[in-house]
Each structure stands twice: as structure tokens, then as C-alpha cells.
N, C-alpha and C. Protein backbone atom coordinates (compact mmCIF):
# COMPACT_ATOMS: atom_id res chain seq x y z
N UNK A 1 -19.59 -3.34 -39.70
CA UNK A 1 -19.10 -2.41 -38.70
C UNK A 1 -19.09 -1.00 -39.29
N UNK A 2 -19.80 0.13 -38.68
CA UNK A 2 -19.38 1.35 -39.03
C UNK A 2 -18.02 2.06 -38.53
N UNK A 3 -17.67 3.45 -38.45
CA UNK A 3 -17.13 4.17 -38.20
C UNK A 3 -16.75 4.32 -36.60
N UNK A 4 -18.40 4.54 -36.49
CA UNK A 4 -18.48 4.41 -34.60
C UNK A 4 -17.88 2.92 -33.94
N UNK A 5 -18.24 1.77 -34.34
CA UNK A 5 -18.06 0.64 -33.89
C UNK A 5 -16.24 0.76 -33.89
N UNK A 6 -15.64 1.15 -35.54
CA UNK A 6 -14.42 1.09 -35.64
C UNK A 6 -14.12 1.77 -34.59
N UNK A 7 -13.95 3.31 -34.15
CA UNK A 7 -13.62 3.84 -33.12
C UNK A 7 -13.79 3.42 -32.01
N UNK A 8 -14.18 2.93 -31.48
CA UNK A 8 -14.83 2.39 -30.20
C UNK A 8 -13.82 1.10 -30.01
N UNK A 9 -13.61 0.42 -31.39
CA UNK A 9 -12.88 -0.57 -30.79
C UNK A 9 -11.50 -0.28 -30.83
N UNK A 10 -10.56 0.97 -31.59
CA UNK A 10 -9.46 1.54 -31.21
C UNK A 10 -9.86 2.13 -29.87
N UNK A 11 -10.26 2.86 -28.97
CA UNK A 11 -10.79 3.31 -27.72
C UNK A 11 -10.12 2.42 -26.75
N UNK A 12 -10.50 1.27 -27.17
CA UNK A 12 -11.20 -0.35 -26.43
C UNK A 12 -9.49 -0.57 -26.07
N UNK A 13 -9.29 -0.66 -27.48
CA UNK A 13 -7.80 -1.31 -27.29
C UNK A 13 -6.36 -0.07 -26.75
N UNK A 14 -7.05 0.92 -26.76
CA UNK A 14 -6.23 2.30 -26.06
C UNK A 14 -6.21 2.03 -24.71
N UNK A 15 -7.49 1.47 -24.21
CA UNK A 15 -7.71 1.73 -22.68
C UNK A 15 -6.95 0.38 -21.85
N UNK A 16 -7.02 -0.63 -23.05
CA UNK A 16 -6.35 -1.94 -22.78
C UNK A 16 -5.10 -1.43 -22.40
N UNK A 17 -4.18 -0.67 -22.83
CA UNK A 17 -2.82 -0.70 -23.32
C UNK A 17 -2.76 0.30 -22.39
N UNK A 18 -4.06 0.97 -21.67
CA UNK A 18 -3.69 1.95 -20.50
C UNK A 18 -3.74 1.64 -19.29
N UNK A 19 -3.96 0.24 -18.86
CA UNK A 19 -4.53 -0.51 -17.76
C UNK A 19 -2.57 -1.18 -17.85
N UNK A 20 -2.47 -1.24 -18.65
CA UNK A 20 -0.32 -2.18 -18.87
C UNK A 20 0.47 -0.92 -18.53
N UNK A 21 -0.03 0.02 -18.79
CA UNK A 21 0.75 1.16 -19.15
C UNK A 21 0.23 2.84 -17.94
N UNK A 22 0.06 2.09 -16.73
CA UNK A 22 -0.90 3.40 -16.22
C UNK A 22 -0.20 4.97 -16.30
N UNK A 23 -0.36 5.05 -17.68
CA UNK A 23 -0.47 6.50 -17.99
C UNK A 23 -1.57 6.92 -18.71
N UNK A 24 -2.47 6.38 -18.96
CA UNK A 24 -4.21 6.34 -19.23
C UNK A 24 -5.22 5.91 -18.20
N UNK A 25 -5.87 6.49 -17.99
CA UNK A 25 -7.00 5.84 -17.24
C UNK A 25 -7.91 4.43 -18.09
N UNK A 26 -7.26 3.64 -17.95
CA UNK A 26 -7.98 2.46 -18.92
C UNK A 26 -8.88 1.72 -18.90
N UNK A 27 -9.53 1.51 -17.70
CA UNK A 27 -11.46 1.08 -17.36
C UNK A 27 -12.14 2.56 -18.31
N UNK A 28 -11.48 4.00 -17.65
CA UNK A 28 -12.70 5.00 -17.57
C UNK A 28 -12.56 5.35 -19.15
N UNK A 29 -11.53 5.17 -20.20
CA UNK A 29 -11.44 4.79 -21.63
C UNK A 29 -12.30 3.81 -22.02
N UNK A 30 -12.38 2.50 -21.82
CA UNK A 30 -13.03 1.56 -22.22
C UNK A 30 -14.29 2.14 -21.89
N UNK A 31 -14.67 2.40 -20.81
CA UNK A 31 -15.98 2.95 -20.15
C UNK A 31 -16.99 3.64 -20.95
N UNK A 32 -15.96 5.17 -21.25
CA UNK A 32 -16.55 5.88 -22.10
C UNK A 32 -16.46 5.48 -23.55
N UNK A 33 -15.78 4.62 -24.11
CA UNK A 33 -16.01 3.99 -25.51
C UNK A 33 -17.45 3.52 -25.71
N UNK A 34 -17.78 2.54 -24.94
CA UNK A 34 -18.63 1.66 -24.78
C UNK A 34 -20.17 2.43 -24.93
N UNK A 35 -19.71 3.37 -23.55
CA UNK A 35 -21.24 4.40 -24.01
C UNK A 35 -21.50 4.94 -24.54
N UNK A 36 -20.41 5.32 -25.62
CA UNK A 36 -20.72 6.17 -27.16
C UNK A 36 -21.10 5.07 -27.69
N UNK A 37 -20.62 4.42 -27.79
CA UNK A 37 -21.27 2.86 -28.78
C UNK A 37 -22.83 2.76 -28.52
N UNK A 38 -23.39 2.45 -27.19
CA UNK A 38 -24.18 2.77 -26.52
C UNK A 38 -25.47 3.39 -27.28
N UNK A 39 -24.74 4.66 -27.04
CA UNK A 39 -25.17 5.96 -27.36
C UNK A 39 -26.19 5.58 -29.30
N UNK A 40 -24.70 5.39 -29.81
CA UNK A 40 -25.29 5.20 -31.36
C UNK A 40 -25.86 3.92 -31.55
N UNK A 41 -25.51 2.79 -30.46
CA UNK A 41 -26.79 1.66 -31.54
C UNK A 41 -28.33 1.83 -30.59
N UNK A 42 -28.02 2.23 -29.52
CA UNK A 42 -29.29 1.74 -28.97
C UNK A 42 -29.98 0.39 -28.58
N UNK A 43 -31.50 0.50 -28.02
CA UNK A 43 -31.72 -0.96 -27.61
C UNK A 43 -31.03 -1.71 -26.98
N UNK A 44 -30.93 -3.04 -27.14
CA UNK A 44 -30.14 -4.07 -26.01
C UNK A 44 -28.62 -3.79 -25.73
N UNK A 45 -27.62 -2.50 -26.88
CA UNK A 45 -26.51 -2.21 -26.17
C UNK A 45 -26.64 -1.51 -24.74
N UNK A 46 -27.64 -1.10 -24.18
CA UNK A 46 -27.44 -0.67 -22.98
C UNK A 46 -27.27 -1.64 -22.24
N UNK A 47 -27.94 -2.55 -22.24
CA UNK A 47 -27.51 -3.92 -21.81
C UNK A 47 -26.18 -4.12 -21.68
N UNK A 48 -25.58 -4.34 -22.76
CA UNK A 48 -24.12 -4.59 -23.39
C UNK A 48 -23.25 -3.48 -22.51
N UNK A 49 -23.64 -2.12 -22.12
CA UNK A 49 -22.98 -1.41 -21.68
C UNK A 49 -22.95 -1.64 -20.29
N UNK A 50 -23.91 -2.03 -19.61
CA UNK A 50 -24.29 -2.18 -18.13
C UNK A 50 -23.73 -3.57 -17.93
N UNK A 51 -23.22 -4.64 -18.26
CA UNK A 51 -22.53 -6.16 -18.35
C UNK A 51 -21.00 -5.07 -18.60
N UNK A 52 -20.02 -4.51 -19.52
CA UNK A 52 -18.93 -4.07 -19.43
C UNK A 52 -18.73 -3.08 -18.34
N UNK A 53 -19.83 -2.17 -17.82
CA UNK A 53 -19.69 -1.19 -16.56
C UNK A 53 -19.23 -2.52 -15.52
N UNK A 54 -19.73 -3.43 -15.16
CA UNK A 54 -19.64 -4.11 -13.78
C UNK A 54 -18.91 -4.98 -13.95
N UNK A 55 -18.45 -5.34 -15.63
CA UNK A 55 -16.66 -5.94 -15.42
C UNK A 55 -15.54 -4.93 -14.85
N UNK A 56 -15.95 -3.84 -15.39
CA UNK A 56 -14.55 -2.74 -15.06
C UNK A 56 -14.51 -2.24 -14.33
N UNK A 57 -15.64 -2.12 -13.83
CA UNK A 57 -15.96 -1.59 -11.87
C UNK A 57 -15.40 -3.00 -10.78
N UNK A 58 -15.53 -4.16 -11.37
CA UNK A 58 -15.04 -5.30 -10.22
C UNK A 58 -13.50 -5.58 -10.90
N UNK A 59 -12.80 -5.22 -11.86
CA UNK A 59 -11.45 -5.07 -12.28
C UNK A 59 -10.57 -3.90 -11.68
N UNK A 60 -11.46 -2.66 -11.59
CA UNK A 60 -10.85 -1.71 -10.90
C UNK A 60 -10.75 -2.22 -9.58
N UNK A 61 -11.76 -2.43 -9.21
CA UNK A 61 -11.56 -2.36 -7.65
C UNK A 61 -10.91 -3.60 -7.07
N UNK A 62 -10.95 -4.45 -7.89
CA UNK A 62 -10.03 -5.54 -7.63
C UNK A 62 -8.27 -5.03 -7.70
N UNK A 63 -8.41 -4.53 -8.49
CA UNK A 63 -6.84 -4.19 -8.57
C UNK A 63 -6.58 -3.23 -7.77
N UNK A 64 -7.06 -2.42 -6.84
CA UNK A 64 -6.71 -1.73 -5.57
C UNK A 64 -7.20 -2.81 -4.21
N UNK A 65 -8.20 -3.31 -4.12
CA UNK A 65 -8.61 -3.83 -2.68
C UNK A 65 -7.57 -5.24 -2.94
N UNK A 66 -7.43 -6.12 -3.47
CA UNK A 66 -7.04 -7.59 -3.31
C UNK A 66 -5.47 -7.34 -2.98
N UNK A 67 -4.89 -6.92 -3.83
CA UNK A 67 -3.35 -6.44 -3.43
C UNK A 67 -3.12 -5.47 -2.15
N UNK A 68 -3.96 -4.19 -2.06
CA UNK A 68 -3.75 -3.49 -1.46
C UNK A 68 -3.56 -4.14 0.06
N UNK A 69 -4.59 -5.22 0.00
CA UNK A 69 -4.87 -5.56 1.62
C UNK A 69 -3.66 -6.15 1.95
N UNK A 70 -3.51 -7.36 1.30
CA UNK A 70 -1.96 -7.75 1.11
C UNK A 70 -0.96 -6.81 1.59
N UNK A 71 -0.67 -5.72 0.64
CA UNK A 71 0.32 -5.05 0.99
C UNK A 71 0.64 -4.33 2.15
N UNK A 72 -0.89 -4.03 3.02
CA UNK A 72 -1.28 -3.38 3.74
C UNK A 72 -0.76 -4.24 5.19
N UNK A 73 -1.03 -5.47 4.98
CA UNK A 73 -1.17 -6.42 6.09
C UNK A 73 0.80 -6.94 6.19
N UNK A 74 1.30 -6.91 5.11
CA UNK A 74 2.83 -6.68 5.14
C UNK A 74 3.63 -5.44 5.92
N UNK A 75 3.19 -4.30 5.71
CA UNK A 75 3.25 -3.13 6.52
C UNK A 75 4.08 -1.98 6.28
N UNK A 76 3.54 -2.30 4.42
CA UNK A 76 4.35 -1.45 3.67
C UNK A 76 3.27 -0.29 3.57
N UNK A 77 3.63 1.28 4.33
CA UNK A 77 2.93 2.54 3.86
C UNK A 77 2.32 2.62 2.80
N UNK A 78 1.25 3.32 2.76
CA UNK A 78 0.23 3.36 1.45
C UNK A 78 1.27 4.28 0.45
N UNK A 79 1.48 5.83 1.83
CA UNK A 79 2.58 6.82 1.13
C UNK A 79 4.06 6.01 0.17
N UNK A 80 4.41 4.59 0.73
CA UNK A 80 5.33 4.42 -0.36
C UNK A 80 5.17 4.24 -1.61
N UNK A 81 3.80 3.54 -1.47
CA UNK A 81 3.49 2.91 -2.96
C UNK A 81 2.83 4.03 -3.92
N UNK A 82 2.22 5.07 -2.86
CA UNK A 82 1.96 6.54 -3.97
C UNK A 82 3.20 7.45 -4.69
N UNK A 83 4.51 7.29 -3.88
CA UNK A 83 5.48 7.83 -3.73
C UNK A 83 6.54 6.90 -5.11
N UNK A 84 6.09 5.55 -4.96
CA UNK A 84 6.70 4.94 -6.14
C UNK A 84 6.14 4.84 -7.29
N UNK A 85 4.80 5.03 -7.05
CA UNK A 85 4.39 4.97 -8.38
C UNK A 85 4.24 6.37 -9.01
N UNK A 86 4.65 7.56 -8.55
CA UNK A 86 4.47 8.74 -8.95
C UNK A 86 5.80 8.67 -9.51
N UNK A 87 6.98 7.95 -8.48
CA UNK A 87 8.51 7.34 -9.54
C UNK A 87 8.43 7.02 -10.99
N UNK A 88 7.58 5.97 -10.79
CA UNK A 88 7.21 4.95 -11.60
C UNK A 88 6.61 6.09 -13.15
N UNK A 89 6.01 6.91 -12.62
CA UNK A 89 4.96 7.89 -13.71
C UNK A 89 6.43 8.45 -14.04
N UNK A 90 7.05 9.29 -13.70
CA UNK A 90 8.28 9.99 -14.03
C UNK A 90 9.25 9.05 -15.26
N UNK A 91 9.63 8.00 -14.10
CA UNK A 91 10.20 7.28 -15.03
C UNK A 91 10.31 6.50 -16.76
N UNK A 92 8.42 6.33 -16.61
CA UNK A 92 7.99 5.97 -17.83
C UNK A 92 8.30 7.58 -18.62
N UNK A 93 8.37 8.46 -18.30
CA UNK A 93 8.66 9.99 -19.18
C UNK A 93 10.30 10.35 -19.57
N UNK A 94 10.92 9.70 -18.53
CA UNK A 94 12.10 10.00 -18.63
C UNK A 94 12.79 9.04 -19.35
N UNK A 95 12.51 7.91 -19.25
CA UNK A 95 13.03 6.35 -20.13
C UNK A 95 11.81 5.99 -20.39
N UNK A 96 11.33 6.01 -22.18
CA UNK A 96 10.11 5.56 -22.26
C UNK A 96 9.50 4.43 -22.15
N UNK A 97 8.79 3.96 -21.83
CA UNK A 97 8.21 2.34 -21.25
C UNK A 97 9.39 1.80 -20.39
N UNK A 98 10.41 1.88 -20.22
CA UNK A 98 11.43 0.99 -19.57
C UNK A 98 11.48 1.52 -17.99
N UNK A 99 11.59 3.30 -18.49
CA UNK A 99 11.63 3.74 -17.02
C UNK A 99 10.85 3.06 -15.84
N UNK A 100 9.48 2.68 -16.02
CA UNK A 100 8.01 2.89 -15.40
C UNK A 100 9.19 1.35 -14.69
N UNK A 101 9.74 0.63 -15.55
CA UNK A 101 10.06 -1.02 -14.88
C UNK A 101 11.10 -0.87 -14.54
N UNK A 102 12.15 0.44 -13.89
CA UNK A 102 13.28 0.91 -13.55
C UNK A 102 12.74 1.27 -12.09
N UNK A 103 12.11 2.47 -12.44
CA UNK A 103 12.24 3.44 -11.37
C UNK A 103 10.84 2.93 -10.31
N UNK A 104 9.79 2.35 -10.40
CA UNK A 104 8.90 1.55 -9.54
C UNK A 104 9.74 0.74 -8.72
N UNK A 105 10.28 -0.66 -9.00
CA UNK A 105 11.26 -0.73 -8.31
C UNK A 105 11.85 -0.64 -7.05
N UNK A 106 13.19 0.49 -8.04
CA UNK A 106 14.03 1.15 -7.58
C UNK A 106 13.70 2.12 -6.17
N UNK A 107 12.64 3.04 -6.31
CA UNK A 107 12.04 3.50 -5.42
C UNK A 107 11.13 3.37 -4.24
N UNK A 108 10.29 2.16 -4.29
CA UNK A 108 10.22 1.07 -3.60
C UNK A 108 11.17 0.51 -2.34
N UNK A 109 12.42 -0.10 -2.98
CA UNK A 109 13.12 -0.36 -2.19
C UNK A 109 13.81 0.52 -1.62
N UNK A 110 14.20 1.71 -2.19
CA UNK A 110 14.67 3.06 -1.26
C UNK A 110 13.83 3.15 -0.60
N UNK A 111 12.52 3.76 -0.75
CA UNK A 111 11.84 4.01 0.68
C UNK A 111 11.72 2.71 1.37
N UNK A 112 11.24 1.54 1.39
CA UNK A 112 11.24 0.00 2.20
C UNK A 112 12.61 0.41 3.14
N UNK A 113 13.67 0.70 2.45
CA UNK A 113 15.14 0.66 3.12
C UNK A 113 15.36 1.61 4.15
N UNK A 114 14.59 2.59 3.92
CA UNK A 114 14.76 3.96 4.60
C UNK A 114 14.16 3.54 5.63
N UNK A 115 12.88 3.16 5.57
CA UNK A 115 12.36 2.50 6.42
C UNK A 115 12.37 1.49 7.48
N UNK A 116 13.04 0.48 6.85
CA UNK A 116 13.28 -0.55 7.65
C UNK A 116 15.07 -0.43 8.18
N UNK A 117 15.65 0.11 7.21
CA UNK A 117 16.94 0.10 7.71
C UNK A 117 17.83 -1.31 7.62
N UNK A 118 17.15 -2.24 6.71
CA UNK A 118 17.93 -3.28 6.81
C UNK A 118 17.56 -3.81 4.89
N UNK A 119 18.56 -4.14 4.52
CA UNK A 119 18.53 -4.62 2.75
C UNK A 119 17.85 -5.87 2.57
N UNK A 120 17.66 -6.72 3.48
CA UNK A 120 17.07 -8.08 2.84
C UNK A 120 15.54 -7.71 3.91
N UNK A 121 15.50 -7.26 4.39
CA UNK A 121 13.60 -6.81 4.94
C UNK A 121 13.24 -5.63 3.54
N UNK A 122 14.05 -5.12 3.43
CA UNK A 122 13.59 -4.00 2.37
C UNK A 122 13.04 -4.68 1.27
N UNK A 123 14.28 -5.39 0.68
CA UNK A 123 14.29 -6.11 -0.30
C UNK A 123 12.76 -7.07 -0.48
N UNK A 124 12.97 -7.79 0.72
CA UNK A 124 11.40 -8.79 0.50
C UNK A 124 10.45 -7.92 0.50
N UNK A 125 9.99 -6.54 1.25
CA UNK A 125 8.81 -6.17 1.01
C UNK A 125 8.93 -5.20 -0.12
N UNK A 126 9.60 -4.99 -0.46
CA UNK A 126 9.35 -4.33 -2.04
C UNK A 126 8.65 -5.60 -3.14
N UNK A 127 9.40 -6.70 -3.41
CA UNK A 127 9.18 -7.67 -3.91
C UNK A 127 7.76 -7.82 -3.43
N UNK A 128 7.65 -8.15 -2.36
CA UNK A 128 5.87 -8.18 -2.26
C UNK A 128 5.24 -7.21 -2.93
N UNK A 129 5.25 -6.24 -2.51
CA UNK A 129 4.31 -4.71 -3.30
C UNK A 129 4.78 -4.67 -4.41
N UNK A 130 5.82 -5.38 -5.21
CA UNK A 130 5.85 -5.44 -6.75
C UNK A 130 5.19 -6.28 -7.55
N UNK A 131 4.96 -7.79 -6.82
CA UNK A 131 4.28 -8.66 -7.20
C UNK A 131 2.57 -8.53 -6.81
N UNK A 132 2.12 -8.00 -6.06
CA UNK A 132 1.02 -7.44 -5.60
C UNK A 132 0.35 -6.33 -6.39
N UNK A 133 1.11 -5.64 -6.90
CA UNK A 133 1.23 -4.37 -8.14
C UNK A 133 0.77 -5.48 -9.16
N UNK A 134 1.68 -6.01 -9.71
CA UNK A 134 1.36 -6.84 -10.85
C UNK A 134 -0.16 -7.51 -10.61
N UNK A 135 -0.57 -8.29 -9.42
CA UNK A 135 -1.65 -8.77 -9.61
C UNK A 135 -2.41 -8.26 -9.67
N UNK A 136 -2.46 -6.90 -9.17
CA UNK A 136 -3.79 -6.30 -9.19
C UNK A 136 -3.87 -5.30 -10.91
N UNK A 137 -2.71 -5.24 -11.43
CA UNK A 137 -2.76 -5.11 -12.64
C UNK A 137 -3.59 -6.00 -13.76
N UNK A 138 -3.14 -7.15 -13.45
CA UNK A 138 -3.17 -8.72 -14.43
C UNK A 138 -5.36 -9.04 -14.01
N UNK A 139 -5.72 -8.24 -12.65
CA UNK A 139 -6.89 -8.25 -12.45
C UNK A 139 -7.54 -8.06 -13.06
N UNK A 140 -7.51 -6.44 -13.25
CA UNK A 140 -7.93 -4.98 -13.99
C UNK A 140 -8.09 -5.55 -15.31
N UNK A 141 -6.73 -6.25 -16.06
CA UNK A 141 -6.38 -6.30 -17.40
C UNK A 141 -7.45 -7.68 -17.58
N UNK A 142 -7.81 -8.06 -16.83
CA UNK A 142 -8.08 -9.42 -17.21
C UNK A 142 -9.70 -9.26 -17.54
N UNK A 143 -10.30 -8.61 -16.76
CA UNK A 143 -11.59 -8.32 -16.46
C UNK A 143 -12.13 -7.38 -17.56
N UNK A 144 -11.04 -6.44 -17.86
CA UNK A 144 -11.07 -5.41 -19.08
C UNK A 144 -11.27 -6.00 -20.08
N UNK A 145 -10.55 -7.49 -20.08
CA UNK A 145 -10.69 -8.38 -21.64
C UNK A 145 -11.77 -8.76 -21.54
N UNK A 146 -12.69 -9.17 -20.49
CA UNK A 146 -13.63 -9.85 -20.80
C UNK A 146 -14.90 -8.60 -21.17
N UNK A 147 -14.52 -7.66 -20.78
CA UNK A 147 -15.74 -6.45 -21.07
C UNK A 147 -15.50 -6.06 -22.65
N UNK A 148 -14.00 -6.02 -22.97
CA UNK A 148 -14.16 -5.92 -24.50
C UNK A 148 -14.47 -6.98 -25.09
N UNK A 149 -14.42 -8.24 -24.56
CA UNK A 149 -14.74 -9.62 -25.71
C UNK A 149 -16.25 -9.00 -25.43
N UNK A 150 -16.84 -8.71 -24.29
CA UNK A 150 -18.66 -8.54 -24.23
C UNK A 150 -18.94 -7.64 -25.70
N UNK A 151 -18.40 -6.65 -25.30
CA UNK A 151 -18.40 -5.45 -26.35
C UNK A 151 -18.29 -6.19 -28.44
N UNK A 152 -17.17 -7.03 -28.07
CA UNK A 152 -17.12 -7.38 -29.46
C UNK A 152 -18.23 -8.38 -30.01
N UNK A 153 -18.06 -9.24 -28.93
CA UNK A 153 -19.48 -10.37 -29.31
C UNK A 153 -20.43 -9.44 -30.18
N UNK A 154 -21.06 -8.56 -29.07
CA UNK A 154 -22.25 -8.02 -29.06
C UNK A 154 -22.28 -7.16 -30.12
N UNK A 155 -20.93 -6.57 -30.62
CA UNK A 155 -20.91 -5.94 -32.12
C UNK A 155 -20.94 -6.72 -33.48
N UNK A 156 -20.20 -7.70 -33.01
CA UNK A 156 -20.25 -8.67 -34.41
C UNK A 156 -21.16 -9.68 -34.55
N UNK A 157 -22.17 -9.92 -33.43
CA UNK A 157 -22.54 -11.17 -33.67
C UNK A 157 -24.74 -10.13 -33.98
N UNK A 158 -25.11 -9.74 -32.34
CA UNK A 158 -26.37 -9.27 -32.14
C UNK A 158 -26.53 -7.81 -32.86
N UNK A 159 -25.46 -7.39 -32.65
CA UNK A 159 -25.85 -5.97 -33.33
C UNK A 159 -25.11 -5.11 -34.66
N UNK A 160 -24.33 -6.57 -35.29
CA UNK A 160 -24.39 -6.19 -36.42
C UNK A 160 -25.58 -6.74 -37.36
N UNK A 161 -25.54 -5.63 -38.27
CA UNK A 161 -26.95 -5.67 -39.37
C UNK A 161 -26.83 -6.08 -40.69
N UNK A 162 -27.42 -6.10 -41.44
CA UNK A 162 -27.15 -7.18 -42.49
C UNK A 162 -25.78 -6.46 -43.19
N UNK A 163 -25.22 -7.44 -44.60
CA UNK A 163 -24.45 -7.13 -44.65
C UNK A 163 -24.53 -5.98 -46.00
């Protein structure tokens, strides 16, 4: 492994930890790791790069369309869940990592409540759009692993060079 490979796979594992943690853009990290990698071996990594592009393009979009519809079809506002998760962004700043699992939440069910005007309708559809959140997280994250296992195979096994 060189330098580049090393970097690429701190990148890898940044963008991982930004897909748990959305205060990174963590596909478009992995993304751009990959095509610097890309970039320096050449040959069949474009390959390698075009197999991790269309894991993290069907992880992204999985983690907005599969939940979203869900949440959508429950009849929870798009505006709440932008509105909580901009909470959610605050919170992770204000209480570090804990906030983001405080104030998502928390804010959630204030607006659900405001909304509905009643604590156990609030209550269940927050819980939906929290667990719906999570899946389309656990999507993203899941799909991300398999673009970095692509990435690692393909470093340690085809395109590393002798030793």
C-alpha cells in the first residue's frame, strides 16, 4: 500500500463515520476518495470506481426514497423532518454526538404535536419518522460498506504490486 491508498482509506473510513454522523457528506467523501485512488492507479480501478459510484448512488438514494415514501404516506410534512434535522445538526454542536440523539427527537415530536394536537398521534408519528430515519441511514451505511469492501478488495488483492 502506498501513501495514496493509505489516504484514501482514512477518506473511506471519514465518510463512513459521516453517513452515522450526518455532519459530513459521506457517499460524496467516499466518492471523491475513490477517484483520487482512481486517479493514481489507473487501468481496471476505473472499473473499481464505477462498481463503488453505483453502490453509493443506490445507498444515497435509498436512504431518502424508501423511508421518505413511508414517511410521506404517514403524513408527516417533509418541512418537519427538514426542520428536525436542522435540530438535530444544532444539537450535535451544542451537545456533542448526544445532542444530534436529543434534539432529532425532541423536535420531531414538538412539531408532530403542534400539528396534530394530540400526544399519543404525535408520539407514534415521530416514532415512525425516527425509525424510518434510521433505516434509511442503516441503507446508505450499509451499501457504503460494501463500496469500501469493493475498494479494499481491489487494493489489496488486484492492484496491489509486488511486495
Amino acid at each position: 500500500m502506498d501513501l495514496v491508498a493509505i489516504g484514501v482509506g482514512i477518506a473511506i473510513l471519514v465518510g463512513l463515520v459521516g453517513i452515522v454522523l450526518p455532519v459530513l457528506p459521506g457517499s460524496a467523501i467516499i466518492a471523491v476518495a475513490v477517484l483520487v485512488w482512481a486517479f493514481d492507479t489507473g487501468g481496471w480501478a476505473w472499473l473499481v470506481l464505477g462498481v463503488v459510484l453505483v453502490l453509493l448512488a443506490a445507498g444515497w438514494s435509498a436512504s431518502y426514497l424508501v423511508p421518505g415514501r413511508r414517511v410521506a404516506a404517514s403524513g408527516v410534512p417533509r418541512s418537519t423532518l427538514v426542520v428536525a434535522g436542522l435540530a438535530g445538526l444544532v444539537g450535535f454542536f451544542v451537545l456533542p454526538v448526544v445532542g444530534l440523539l436529543v434534539f432529532f427527537p425532541a423536535a420531531l415530536y414538538l412539531l408532530e404535536y403542534r400539528r396534530l394536537r394530540d400526544s399519543t398521534a404525535a408520539w407514534a408519528s415521530a416514532w415512525l419518522a425516527i425509525r424510518m430515519t434510521a433505516l434509511g441511514m442503516l441503507l446508505e451505511l450499509g451499501l457504503a460498506l460494501l463500496a469500501a469492501a469493493t475498494w479494499l478488495v481491489a487494493e489489496l488483492t488486484v492492484f496491489a504490486g509486488p511486495a
